[in-house]
PDB file of N, CA and C in Angstrom:
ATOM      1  N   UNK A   1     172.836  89.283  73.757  1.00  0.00           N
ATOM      2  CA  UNK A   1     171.999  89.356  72.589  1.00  0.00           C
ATOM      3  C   UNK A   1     170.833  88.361  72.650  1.00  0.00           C
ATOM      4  N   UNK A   2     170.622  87.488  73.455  1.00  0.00           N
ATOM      5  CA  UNK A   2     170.012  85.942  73.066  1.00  0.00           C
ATOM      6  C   UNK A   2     168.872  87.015  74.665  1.00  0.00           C
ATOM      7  N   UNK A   3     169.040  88.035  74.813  1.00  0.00           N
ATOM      8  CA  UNK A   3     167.823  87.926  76.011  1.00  0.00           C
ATOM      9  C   UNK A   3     167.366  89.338  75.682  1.00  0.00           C
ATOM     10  N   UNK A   4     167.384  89.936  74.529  1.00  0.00           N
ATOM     11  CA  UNK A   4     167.337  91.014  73.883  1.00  0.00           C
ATOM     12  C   UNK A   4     165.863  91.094  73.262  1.00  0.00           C
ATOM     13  N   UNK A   5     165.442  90.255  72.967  1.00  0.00           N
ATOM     14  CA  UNK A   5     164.055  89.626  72.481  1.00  0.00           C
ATOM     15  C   UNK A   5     162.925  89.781  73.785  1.00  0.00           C
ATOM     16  N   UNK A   6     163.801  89.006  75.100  1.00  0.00           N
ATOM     17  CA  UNK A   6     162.678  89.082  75.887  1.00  0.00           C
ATOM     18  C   UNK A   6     162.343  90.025  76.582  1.00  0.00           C
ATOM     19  N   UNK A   7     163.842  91.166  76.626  1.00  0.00           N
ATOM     20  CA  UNK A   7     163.648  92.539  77.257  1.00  0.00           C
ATOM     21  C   UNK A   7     162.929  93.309  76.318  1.00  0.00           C
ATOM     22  N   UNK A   8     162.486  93.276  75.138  1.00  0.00           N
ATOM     23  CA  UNK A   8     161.592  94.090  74.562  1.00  0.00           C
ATOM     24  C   UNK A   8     160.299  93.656  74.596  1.00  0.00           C
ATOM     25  N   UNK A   9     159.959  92.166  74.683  1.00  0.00           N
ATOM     26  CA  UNK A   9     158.520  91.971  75.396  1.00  0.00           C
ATOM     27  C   UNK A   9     158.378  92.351  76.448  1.00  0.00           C
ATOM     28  N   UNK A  10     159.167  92.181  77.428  1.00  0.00           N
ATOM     29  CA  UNK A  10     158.409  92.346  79.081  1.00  0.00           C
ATOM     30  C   UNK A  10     158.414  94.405  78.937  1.00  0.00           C
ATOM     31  N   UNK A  11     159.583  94.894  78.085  1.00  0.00           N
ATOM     32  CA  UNK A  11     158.913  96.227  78.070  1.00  0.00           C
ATOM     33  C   UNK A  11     157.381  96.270  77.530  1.00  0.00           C
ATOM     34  N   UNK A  12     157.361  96.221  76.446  1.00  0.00           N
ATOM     35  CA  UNK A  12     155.975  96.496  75.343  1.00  0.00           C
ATOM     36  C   UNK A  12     154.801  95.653  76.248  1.00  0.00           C
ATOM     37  N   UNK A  13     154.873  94.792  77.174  1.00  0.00           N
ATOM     38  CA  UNK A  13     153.928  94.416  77.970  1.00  0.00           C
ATOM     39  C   UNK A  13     153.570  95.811  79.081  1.00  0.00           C
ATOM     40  N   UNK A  14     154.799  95.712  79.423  1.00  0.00           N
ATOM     41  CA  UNK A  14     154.731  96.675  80.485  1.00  0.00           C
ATOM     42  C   UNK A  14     153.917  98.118  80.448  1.00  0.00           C
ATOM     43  N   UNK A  15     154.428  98.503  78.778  1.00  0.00           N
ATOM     44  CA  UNK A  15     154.384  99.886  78.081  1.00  0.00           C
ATOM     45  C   UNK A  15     152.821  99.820  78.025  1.00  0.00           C
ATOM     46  N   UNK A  16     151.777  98.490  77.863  1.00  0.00           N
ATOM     47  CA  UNK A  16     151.012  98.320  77.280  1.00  0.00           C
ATOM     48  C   UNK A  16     149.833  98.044  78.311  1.00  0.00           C
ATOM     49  N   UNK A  17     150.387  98.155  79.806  1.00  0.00           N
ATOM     50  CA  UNK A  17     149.306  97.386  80.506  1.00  0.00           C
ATOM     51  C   UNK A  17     148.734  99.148  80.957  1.00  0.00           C
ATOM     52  N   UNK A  18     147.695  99.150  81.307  1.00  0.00           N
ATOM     53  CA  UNK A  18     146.818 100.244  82.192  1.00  0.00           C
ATOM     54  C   UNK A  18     146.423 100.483  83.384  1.00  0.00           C
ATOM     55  N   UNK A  19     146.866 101.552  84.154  1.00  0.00           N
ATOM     56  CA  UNK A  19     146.657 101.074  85.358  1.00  0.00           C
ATOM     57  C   UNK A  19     145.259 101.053  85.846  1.00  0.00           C
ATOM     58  N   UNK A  20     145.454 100.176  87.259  1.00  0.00           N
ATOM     59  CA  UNK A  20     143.528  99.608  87.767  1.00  0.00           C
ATOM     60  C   UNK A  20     142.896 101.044  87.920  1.00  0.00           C
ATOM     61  N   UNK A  21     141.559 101.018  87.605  1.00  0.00           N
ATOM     62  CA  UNK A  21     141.169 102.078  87.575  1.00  0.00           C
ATOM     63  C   UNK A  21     139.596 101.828  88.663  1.00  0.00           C
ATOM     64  N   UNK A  22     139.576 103.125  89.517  1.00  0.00           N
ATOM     65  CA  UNK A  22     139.177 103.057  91.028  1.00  0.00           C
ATOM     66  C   UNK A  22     138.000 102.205  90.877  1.00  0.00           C
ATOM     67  N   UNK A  23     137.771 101.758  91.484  1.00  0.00           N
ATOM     68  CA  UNK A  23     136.380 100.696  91.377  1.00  0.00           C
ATOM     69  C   UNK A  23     134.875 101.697  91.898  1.00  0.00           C
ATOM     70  N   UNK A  24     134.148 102.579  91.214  1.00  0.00           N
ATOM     71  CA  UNK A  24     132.928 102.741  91.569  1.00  0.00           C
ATOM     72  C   UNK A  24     131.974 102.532  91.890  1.00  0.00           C
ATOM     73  N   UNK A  25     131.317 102.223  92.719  1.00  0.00           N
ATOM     74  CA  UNK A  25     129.569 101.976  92.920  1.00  0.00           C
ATOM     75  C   UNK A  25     128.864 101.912  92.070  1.00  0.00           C
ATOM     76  N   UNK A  26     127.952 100.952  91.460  1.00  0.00           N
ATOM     77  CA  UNK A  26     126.874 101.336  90.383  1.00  0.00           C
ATOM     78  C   UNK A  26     126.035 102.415  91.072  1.00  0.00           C
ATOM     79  N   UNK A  27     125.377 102.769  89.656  1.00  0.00           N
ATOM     80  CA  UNK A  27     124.503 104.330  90.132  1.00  0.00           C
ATOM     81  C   UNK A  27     123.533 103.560  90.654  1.00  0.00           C
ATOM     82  N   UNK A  28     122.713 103.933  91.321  1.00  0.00           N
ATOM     83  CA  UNK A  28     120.789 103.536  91.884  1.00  0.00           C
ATOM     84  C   UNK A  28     120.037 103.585  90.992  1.00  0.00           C
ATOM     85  N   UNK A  29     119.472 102.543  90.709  1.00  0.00           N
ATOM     86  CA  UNK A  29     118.323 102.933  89.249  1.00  0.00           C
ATOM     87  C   UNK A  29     117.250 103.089  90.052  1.00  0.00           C
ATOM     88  N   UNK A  30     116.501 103.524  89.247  1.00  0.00           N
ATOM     89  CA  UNK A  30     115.371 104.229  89.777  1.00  0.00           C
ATOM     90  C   UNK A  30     114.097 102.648  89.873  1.00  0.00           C
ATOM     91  N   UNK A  31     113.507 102.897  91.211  1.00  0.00           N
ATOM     92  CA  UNK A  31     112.663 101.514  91.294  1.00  0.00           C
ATOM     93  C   UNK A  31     111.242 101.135  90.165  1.00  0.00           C
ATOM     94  N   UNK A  32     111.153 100.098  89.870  1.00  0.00           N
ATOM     95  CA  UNK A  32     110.250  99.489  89.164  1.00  0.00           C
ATOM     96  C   UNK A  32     108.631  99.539  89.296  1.00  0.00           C
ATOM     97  N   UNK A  33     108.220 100.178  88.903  1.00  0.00           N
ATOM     98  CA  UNK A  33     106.648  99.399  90.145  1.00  0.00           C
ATOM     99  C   UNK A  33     106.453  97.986  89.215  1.00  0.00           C
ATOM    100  N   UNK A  34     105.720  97.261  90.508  1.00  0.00           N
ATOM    101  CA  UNK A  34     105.813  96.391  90.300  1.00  0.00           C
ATOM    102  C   UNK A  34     103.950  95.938  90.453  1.00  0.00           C
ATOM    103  N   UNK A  35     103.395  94.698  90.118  1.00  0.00           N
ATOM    104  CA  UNK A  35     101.651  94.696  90.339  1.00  0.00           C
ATOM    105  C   UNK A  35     101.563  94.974  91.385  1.00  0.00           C
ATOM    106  N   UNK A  36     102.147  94.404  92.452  1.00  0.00           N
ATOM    107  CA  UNK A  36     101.204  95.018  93.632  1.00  0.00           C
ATOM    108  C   UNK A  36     101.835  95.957  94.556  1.00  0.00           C
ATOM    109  N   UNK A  37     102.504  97.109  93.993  1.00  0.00           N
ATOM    110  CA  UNK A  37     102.497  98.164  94.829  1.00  0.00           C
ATOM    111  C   UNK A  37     101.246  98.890  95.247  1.00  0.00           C
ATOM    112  N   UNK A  38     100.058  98.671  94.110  1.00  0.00           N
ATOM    113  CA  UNK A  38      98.838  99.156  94.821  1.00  0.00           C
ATOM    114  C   UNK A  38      98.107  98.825  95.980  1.00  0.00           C
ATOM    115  N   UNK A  39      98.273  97.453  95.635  1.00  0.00           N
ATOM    116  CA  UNK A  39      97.734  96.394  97.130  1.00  0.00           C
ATOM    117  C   UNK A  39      98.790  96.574  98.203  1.00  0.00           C
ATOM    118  N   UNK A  40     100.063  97.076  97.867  1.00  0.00           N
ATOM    119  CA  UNK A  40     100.835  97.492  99.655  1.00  0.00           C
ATOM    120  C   UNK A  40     100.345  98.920  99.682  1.00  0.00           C
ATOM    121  N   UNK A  41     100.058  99.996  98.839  1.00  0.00           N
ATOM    122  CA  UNK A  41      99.484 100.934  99.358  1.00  0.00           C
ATOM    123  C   UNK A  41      97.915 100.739  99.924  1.00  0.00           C
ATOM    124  N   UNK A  42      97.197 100.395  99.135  1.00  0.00           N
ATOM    125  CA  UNK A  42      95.794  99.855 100.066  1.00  0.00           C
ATOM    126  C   UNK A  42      96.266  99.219 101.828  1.00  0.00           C
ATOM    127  N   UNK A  43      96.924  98.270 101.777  1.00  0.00           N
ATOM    128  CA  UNK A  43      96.958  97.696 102.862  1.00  0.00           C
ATOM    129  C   UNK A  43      97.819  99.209 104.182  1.00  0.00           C
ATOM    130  N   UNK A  44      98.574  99.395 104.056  1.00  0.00           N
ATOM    131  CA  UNK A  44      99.254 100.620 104.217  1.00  0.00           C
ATOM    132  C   UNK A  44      98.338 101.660 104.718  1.00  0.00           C
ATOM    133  N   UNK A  45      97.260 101.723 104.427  1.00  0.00           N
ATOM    134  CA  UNK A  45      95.807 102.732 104.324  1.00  0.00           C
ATOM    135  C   UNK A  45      95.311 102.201 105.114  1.00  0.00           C
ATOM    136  N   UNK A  46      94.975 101.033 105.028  1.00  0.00           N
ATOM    137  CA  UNK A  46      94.088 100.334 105.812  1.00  0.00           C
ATOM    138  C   UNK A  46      94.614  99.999 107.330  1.00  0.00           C
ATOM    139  N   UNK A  47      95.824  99.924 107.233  1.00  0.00           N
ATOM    140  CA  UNK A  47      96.664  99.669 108.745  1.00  0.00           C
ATOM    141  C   UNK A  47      96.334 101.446 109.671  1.00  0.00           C
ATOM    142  N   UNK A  48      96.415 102.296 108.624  1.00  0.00           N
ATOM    143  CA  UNK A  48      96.851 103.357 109.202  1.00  0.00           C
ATOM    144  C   UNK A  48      95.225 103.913 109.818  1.00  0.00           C
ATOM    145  N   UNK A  49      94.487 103.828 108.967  1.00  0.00           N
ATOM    146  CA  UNK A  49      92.511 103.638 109.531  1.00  0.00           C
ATOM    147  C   UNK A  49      93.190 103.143 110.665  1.00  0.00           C
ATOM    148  N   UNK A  50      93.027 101.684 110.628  1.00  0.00           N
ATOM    149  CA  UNK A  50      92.837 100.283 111.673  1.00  0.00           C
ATOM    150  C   UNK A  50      93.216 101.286 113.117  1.00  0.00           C
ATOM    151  N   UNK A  51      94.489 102.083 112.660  1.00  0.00           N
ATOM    152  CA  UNK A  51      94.944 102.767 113.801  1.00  0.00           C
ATOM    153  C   UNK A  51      93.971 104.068 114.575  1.00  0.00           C
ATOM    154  N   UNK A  52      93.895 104.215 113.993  1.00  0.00           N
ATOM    155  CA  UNK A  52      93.241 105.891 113.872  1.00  0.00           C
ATOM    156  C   UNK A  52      91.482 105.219 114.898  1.00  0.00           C
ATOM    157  N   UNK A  53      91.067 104.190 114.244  1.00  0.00           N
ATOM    158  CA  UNK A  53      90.079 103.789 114.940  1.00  0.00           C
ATOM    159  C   UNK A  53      90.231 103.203 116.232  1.00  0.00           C
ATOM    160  N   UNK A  54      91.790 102.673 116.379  1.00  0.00           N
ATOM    161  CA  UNK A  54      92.280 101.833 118.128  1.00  0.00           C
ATOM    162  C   UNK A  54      91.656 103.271 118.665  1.00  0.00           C
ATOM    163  N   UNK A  55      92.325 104.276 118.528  1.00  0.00           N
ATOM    164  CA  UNK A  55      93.115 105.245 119.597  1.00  0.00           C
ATOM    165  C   UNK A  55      91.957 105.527 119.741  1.00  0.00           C
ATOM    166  N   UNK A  56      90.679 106.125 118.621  1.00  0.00           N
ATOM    167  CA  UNK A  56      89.293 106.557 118.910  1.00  0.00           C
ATOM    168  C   UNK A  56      88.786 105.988 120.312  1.00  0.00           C
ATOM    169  N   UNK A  57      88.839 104.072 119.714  1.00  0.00           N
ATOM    170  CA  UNK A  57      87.802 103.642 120.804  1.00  0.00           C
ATOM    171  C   UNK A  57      88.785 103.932 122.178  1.00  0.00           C
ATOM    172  N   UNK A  58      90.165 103.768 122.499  1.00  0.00           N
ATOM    173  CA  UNK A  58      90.771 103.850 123.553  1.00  0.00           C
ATOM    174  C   UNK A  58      90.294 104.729 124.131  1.00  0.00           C
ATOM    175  N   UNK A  59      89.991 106.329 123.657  1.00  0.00           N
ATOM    176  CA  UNK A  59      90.133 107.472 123.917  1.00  0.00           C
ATOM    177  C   UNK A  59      88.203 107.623 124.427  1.00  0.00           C
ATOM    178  N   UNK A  60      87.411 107.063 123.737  1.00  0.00           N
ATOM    179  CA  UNK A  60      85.920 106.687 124.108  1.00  0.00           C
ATOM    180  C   UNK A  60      86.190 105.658 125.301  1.00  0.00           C
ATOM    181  N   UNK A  61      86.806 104.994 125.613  1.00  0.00           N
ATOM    182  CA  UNK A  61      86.623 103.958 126.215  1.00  0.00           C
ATOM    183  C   UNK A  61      87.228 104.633 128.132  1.00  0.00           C
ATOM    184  N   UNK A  62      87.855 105.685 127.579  1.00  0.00           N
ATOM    185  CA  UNK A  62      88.353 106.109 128.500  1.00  0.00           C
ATOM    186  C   UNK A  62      87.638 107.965 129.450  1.00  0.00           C
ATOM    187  N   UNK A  63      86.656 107.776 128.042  1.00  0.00           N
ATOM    188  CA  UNK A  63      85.659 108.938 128.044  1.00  0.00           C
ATOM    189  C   UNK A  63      84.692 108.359 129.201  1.00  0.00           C
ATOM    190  N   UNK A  64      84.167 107.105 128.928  1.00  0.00           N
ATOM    191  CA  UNK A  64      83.174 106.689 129.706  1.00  0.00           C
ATOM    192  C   UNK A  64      83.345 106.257 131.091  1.00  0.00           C
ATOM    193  N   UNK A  65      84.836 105.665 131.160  1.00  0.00           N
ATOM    194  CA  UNK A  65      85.056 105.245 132.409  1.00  0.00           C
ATOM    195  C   UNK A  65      84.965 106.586 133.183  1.00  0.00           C
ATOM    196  N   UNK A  66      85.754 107.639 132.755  1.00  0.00           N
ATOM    197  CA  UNK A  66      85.502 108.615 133.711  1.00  0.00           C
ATOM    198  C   UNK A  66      83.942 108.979 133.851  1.00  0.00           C
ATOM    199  N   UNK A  67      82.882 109.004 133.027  1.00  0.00           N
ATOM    200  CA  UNK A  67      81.881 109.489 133.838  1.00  0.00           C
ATOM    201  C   UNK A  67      81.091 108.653 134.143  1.00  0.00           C
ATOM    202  N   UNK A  68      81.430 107.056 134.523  1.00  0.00           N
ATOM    203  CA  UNK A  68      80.721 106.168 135.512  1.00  0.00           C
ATOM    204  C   UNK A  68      81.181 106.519 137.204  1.00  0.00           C
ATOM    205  N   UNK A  69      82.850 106.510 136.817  1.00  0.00           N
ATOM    206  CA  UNK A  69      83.516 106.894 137.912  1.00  0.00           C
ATOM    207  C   UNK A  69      82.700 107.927 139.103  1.00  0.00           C
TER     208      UNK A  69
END
């Protein structure tokens, strides 16, 4: 009788707990713009020119050698 008390707590604890429930991933929020996403798109532009003008002169540079050759 004297342990009758504590077998109905450790039930009603028991009765009362929930089981762990699966741990999910937060969702992806959707990104921020932020001030200077314009200035990485400018620069971005400007790299991609910068390029566009290498290959030109490479491609001139390689125009001429052949007709000195």
């Amino acid at each position: 009788m004297r342990y009758l008390p504590l077998w109905g707590l450790a039930i009603a604890c028991a009765a009362c707990s929930k089981p762990p429930q699966p741990h999910e991933p937060p969702t992806p929020q959707a990104r921020a713009e932020t001030p200077w996403d314009s200035l990485e798109a400018q620069k971005k532009k400007a790299q991609d020119v910068q390029k566009t003008v290498d290959e030109q002169a490479k491609a001139q540079a390689k125009a001429i050698e052949a007709q000195t050759q």
